[in-house]
PDB file of N, CA and C in Angstrom:
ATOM      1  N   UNK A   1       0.840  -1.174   0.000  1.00  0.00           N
ATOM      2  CA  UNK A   1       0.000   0.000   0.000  1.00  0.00           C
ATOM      3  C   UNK A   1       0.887   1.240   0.000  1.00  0.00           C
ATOM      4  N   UNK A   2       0.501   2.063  -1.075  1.00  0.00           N
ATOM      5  CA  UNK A   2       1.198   3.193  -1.220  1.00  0.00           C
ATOM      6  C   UNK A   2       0.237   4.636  -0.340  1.00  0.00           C
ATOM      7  N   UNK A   3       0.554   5.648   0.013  1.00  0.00           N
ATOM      8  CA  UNK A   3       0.164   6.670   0.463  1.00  0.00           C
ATOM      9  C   UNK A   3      -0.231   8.002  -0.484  1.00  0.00           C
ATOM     10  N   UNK A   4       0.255   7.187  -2.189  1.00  0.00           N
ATOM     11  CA  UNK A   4      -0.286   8.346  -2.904  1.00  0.00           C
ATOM     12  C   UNK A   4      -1.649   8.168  -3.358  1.00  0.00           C
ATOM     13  N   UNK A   5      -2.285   9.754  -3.543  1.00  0.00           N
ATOM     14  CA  UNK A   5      -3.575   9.713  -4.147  1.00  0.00           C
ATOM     15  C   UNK A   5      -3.997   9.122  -5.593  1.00  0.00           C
ATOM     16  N   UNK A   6      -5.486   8.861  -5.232  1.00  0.00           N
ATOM     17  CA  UNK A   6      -5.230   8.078  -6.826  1.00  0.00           C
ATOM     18  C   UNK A   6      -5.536   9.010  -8.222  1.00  0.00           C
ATOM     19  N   UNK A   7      -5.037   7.976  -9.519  1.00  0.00           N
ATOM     20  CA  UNK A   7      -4.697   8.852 -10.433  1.00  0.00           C
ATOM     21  C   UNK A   7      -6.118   9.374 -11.204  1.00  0.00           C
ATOM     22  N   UNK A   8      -6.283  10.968 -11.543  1.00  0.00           N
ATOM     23  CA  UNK A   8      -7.556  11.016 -11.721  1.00  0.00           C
ATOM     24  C   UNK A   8      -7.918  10.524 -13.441  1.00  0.00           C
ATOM     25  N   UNK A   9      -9.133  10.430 -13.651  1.00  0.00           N
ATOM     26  CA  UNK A   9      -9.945   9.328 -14.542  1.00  0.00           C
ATOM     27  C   UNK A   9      -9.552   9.809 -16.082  1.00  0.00           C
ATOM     28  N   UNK A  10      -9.146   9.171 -16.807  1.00  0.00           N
ATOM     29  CA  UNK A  10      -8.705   9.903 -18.287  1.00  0.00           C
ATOM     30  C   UNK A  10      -9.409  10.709 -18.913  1.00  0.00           C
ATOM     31  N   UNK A  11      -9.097  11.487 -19.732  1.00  0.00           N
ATOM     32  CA  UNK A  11     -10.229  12.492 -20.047  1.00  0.00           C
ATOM     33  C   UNK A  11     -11.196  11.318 -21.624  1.00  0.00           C
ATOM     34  N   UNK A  12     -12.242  12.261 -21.542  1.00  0.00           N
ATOM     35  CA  UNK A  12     -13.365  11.114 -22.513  1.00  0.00           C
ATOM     36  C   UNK A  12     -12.479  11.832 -24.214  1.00  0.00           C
ATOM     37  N   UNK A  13     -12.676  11.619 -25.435  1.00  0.00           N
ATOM     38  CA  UNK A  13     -12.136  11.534 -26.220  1.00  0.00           C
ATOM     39  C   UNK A  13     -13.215  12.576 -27.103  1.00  0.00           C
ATOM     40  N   UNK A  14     -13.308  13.710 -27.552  1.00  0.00           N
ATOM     41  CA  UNK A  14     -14.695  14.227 -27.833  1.00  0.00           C
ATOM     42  C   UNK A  14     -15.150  13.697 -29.343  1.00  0.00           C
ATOM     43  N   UNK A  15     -14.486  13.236 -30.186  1.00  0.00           N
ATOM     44  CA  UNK A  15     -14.879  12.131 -30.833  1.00  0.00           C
ATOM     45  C   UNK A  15     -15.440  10.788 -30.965  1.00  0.00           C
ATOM     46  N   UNK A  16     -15.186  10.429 -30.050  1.00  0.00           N
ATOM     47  CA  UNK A  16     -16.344   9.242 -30.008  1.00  0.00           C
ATOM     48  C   UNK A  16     -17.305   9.574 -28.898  1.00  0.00           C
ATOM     49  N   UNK A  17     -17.395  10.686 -28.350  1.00  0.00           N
ATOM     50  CA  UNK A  17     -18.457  10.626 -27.145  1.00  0.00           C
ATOM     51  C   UNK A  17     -19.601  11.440 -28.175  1.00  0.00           C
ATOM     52  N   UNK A  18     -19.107  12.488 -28.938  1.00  0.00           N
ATOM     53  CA  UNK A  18     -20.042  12.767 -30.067  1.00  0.00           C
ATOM     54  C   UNK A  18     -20.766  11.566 -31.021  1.00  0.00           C
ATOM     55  N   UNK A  19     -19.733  10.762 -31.438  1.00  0.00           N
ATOM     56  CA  UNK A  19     -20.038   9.561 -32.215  1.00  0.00           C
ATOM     57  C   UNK A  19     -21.024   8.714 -31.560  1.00  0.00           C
ATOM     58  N   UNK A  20     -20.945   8.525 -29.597  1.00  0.00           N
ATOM     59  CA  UNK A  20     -21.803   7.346 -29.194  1.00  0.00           C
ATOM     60  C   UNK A  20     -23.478   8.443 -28.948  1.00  0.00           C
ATOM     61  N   UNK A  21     -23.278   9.795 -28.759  1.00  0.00           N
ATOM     62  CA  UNK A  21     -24.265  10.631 -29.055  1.00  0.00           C
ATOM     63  C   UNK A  21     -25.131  10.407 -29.294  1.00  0.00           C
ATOM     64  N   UNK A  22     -24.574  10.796 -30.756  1.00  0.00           N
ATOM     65  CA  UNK A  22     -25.370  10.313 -32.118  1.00  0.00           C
ATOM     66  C   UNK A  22     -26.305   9.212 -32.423  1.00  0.00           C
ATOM     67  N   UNK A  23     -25.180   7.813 -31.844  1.00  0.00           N
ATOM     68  CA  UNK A  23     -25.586   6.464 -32.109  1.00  0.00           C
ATOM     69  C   UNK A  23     -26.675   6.569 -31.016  1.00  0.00           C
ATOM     70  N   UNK A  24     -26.905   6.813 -30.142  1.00  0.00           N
ATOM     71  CA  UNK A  24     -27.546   7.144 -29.234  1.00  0.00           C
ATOM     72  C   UNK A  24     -29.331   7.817 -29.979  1.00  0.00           C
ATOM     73  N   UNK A  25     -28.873   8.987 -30.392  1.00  0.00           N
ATOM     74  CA  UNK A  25     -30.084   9.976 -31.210  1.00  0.00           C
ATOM     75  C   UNK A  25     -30.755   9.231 -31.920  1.00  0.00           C
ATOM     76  N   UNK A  26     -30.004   8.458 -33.166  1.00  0.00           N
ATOM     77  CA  UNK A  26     -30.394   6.889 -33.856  1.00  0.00           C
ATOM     78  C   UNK A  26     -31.059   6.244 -33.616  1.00  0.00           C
ATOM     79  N   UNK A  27     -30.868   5.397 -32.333  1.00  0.00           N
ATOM     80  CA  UNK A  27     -31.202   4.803 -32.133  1.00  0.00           C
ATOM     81  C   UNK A  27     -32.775   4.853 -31.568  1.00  0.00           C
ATOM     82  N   UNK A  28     -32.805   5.949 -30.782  1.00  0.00           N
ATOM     83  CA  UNK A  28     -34.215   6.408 -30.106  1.00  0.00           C
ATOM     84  C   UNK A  28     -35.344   6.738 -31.460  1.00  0.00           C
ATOM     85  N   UNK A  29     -35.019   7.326 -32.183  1.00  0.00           N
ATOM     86  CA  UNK A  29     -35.498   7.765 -34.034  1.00  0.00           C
ATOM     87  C   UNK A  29     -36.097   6.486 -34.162  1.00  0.00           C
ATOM     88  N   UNK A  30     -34.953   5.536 -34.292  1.00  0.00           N
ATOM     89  CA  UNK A  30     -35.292   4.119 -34.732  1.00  0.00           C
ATOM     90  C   UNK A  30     -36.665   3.265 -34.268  1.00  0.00           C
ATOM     91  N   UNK A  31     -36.226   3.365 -33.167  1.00  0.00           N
ATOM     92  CA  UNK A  31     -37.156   2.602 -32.150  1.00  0.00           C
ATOM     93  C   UNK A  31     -38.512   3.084 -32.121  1.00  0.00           C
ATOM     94  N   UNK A  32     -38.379   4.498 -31.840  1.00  0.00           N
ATOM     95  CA  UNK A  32     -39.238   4.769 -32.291  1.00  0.00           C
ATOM     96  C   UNK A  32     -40.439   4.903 -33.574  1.00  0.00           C
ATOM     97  N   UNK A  33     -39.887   5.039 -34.437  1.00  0.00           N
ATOM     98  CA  UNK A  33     -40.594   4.725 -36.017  1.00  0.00           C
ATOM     99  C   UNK A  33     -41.408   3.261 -35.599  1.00  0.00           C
ATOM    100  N   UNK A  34     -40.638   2.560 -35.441  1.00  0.00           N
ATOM    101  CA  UNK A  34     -40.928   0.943 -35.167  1.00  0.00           C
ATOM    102  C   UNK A  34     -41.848   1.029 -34.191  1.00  0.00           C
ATOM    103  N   UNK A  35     -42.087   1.575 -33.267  1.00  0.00           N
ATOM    104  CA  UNK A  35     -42.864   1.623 -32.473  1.00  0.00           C
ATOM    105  C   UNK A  35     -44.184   2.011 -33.069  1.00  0.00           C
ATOM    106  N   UNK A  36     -43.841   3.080 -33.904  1.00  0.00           N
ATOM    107  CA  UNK A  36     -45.441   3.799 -34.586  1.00  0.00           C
ATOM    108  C   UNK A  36     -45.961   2.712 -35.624  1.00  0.00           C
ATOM    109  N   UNK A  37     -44.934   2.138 -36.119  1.00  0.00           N
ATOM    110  CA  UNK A  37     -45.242   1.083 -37.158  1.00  0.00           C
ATOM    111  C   UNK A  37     -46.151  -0.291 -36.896  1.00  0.00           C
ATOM    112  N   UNK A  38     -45.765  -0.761 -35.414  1.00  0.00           N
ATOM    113  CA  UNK A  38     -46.276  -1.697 -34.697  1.00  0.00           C
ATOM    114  C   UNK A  38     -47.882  -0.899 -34.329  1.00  0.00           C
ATOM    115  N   UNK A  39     -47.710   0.194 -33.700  1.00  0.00           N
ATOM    116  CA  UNK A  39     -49.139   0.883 -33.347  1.00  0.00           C
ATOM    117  C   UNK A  39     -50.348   0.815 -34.515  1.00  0.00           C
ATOM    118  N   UNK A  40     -50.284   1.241 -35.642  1.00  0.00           N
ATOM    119  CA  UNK A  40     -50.352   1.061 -36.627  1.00  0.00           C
ATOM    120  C   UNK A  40     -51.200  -0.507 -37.257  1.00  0.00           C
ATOM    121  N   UNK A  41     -49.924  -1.525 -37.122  1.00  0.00           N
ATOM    122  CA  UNK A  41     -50.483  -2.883 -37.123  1.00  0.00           C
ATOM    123  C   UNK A  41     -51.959  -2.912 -36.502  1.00  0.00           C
ATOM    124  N   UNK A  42     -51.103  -2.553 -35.279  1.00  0.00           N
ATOM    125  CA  UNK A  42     -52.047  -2.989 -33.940  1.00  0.00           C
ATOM    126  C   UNK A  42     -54.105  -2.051 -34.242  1.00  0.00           C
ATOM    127  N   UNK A  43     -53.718  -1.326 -34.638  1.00  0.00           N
ATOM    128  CA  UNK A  43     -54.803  -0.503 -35.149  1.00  0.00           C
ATOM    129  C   UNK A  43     -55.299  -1.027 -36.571  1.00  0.00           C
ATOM    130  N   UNK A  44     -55.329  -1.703 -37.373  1.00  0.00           N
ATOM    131  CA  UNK A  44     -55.171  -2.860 -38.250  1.00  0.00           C
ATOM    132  C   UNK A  44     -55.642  -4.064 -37.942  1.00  0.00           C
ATOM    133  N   UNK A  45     -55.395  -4.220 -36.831  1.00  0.00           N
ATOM    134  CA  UNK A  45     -55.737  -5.488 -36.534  1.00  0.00           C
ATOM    135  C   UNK A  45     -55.041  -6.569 -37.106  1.00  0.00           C
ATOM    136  N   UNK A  46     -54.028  -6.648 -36.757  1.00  0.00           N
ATOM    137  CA  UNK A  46     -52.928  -7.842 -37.508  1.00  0.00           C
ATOM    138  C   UNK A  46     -52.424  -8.776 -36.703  1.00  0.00           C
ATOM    139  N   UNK A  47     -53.099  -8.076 -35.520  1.00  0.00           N
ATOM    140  CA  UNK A  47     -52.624  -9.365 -34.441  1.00  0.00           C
ATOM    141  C   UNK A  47     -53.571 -10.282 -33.553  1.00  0.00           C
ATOM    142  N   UNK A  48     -53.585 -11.554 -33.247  1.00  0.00           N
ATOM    143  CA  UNK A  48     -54.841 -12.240 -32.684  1.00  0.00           C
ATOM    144  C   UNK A  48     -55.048 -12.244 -31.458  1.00  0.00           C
ATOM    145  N   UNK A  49     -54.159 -11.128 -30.893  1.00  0.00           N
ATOM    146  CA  UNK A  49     -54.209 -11.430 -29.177  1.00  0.00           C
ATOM    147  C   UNK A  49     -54.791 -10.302 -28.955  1.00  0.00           C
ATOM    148  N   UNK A  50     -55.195  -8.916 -29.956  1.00  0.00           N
ATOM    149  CA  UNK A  50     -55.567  -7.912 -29.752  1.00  0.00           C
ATOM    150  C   UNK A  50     -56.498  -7.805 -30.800  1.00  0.00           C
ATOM    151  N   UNK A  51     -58.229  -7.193 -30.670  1.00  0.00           N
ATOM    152  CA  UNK A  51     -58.949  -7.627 -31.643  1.00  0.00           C
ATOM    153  C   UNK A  51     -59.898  -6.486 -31.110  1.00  0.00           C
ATOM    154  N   UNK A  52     -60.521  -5.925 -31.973  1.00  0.00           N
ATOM    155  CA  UNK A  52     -62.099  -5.163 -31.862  1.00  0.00           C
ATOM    156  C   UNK A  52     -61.459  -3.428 -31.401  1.00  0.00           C
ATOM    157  N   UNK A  53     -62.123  -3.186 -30.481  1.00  0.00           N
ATOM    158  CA  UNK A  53     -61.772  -1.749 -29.982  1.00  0.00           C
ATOM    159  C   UNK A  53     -60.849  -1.182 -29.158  1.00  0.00           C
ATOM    160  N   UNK A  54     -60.718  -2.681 -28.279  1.00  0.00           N
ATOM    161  CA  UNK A  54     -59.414  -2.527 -27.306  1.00  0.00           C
ATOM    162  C   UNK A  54     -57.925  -2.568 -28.723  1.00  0.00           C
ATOM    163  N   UNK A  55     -57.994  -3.287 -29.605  1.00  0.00           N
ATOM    164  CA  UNK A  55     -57.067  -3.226 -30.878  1.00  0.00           C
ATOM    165  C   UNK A  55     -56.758  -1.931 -31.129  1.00  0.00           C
ATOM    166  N   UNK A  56     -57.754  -1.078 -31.320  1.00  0.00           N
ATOM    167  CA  UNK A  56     -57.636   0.486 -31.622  1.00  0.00           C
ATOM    168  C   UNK A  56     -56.977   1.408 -30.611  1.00  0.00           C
ATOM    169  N   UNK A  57     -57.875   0.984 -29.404  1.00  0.00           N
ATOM    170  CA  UNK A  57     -56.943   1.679 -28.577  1.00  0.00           C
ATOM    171  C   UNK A  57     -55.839   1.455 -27.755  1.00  0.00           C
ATOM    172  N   UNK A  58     -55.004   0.669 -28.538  1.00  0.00           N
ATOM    173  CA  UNK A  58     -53.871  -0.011 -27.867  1.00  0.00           C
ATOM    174  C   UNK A  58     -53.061   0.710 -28.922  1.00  0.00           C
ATOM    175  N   UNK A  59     -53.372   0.523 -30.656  1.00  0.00           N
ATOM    176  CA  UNK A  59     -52.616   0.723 -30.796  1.00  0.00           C
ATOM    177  C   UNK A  59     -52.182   2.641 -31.140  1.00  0.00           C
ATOM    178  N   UNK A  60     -53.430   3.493 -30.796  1.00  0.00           N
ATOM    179  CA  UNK A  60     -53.418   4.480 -30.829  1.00  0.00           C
ATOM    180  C   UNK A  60     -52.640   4.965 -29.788  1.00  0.00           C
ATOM    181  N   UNK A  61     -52.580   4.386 -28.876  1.00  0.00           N
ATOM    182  CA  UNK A  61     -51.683   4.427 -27.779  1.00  0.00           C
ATOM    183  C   UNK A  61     -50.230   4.371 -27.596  1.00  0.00           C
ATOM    184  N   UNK A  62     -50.080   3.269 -28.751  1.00  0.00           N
ATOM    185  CA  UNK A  62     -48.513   3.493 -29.143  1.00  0.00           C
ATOM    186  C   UNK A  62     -48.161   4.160 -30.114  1.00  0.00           C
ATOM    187  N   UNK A  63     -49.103   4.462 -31.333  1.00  0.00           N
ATOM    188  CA  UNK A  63     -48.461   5.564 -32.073  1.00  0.00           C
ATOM    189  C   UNK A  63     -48.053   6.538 -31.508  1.00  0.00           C
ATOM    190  N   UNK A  64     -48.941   6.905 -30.576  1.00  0.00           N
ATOM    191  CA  UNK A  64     -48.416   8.407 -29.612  1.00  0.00           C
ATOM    192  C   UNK A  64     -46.944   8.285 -29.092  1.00  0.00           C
ATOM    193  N   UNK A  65     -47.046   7.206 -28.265  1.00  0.00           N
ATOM    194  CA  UNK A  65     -45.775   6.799 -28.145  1.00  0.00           C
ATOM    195  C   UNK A  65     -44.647   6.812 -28.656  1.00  0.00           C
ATOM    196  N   UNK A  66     -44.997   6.118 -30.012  1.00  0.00           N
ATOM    197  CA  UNK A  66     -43.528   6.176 -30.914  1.00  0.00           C
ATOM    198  C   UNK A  66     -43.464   7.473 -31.609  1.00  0.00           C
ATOM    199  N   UNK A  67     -44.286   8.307 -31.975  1.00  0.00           N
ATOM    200  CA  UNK A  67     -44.011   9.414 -32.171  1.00  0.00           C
ATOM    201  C   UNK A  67     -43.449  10.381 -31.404  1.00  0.00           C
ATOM    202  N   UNK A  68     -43.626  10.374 -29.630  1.00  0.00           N
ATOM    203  CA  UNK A  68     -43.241  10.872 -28.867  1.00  0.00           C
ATOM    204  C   UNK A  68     -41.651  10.494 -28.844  1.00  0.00           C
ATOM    205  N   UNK A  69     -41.599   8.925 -28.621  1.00  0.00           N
ATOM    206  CA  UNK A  69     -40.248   9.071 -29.174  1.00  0.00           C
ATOM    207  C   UNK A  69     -39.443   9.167 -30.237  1.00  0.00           C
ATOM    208  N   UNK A  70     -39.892   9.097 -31.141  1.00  0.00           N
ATOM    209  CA  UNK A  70     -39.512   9.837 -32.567  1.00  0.00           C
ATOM    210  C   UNK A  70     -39.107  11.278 -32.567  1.00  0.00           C
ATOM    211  N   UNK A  71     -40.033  12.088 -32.243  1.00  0.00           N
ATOM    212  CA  UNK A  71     -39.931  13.629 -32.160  1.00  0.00           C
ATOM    213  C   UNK A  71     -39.373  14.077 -30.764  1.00  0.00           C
ATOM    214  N   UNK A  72     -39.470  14.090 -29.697  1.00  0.00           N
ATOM    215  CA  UNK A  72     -39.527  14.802 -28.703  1.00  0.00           C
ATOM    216  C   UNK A  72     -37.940  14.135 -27.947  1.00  0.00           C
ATOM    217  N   UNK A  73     -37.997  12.440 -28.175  1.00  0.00           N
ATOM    218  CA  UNK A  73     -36.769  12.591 -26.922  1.00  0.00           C
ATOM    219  C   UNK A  73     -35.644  13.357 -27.865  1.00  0.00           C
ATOM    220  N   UNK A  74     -35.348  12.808 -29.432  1.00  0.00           N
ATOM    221  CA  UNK A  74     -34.145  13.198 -29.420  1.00  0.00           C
ATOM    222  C   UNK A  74     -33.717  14.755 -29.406  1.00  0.00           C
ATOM    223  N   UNK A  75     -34.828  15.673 -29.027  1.00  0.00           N
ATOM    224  CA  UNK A  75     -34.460  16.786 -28.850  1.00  0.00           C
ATOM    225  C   UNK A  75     -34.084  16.937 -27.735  1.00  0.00           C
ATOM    226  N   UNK A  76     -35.246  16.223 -26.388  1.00  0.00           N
ATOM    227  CA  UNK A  76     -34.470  16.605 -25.065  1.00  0.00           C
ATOM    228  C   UNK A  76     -33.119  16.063 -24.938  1.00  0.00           C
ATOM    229  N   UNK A  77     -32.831  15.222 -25.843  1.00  0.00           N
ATOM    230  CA  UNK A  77     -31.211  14.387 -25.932  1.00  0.00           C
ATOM    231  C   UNK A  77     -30.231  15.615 -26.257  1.00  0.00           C
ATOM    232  N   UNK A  78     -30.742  16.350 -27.513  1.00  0.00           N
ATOM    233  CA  UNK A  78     -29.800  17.334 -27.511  1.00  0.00           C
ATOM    234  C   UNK A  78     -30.051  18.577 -26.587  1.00  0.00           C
ATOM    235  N   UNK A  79     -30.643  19.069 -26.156  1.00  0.00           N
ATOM    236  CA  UNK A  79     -30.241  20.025 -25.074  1.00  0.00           C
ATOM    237  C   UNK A  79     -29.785  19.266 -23.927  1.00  0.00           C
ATOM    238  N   UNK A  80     -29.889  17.951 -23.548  1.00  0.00           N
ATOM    239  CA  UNK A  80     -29.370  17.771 -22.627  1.00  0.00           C
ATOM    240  C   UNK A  80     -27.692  17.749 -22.841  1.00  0.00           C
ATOM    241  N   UNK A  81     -27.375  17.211 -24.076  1.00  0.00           N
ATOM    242  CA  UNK A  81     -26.037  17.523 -24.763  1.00  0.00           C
ATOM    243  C   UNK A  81     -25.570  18.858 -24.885  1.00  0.00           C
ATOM    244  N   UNK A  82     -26.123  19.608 -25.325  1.00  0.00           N
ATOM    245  CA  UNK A  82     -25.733  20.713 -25.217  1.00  0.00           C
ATOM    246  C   UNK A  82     -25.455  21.920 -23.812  1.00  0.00           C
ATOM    247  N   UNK A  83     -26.134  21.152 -23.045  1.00  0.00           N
ATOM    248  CA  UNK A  83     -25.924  21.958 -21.552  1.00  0.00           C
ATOM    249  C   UNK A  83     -24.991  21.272 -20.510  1.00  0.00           C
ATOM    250  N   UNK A  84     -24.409  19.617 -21.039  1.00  0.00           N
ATOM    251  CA  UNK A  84     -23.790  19.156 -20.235  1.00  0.00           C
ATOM    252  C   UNK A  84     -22.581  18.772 -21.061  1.00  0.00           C
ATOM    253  N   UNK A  85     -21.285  19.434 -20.721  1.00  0.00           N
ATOM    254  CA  UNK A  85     -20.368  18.792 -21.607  1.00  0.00           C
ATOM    255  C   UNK A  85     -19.805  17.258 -20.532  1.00  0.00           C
ATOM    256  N   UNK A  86     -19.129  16.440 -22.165  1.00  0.00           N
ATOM    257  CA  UNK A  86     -18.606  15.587 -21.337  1.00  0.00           C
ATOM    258  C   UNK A  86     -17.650  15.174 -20.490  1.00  0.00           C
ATOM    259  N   UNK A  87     -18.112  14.410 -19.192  1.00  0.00           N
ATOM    260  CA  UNK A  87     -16.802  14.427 -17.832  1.00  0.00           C
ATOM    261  C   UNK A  87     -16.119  13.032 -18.047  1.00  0.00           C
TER     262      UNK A  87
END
C-alpha cells in the first residue's frame, strides 16, 4: 500500500463521445418509427391477441408513443447535450 492519491480518470475523447451521441439519437429515431409502425399494425388489426376496440386503442396508444419518441426525446437528448459537456 502506497500513500499516494489516486490517479484522476482519463479524459473522454470528444470524438467518439459525439459519435456514441449520435448512435444514441439513432437509435431512439429508430425505435421509435418501429414503435409507430407496430401501433399502426395494432390498429389494423394484424394481431390475434388484440382484436375489436381494445385493438384500436392499444394501438393508438402506441403511435403516440412512438411518435413521442420519434420527435420529442431526441431533442431533449440534444439540449441535454448541449448543456452538459462531457466528464
Amino acid at each position: 500500500m502506497t500513500d499516494l492519491p489516486p490517479a484522476p480518470p482519463p479524459k473522454p475523447n470528444p470524438d467518439s463521445v459525439a459519435r456514441q451521441r449520435h448512435f444514441a439519437i439513432g437509435l431512439f429515431r429508430l425505435s421509435g418509427a418501429l414503435i409507430v409502425m407496430f401501433g399502426f399494425l395494432a390498429i389494423m388489426q394484424r394481431f390475434a391477441w388484440v382484436q375489436g376496440d381494445k385493438a384500436k386503442a392499444f394501438g393508438a396508444i402506441m403511435v403516440v408513443t412512438g411518435l413521442f419518441q420519434f420527435i420529442a426525446v431526441p431533442r431533449i437528448l440534444l439540449a441535454l447535450f448541449r448543456t452538459r459537456p462531457p466528464q
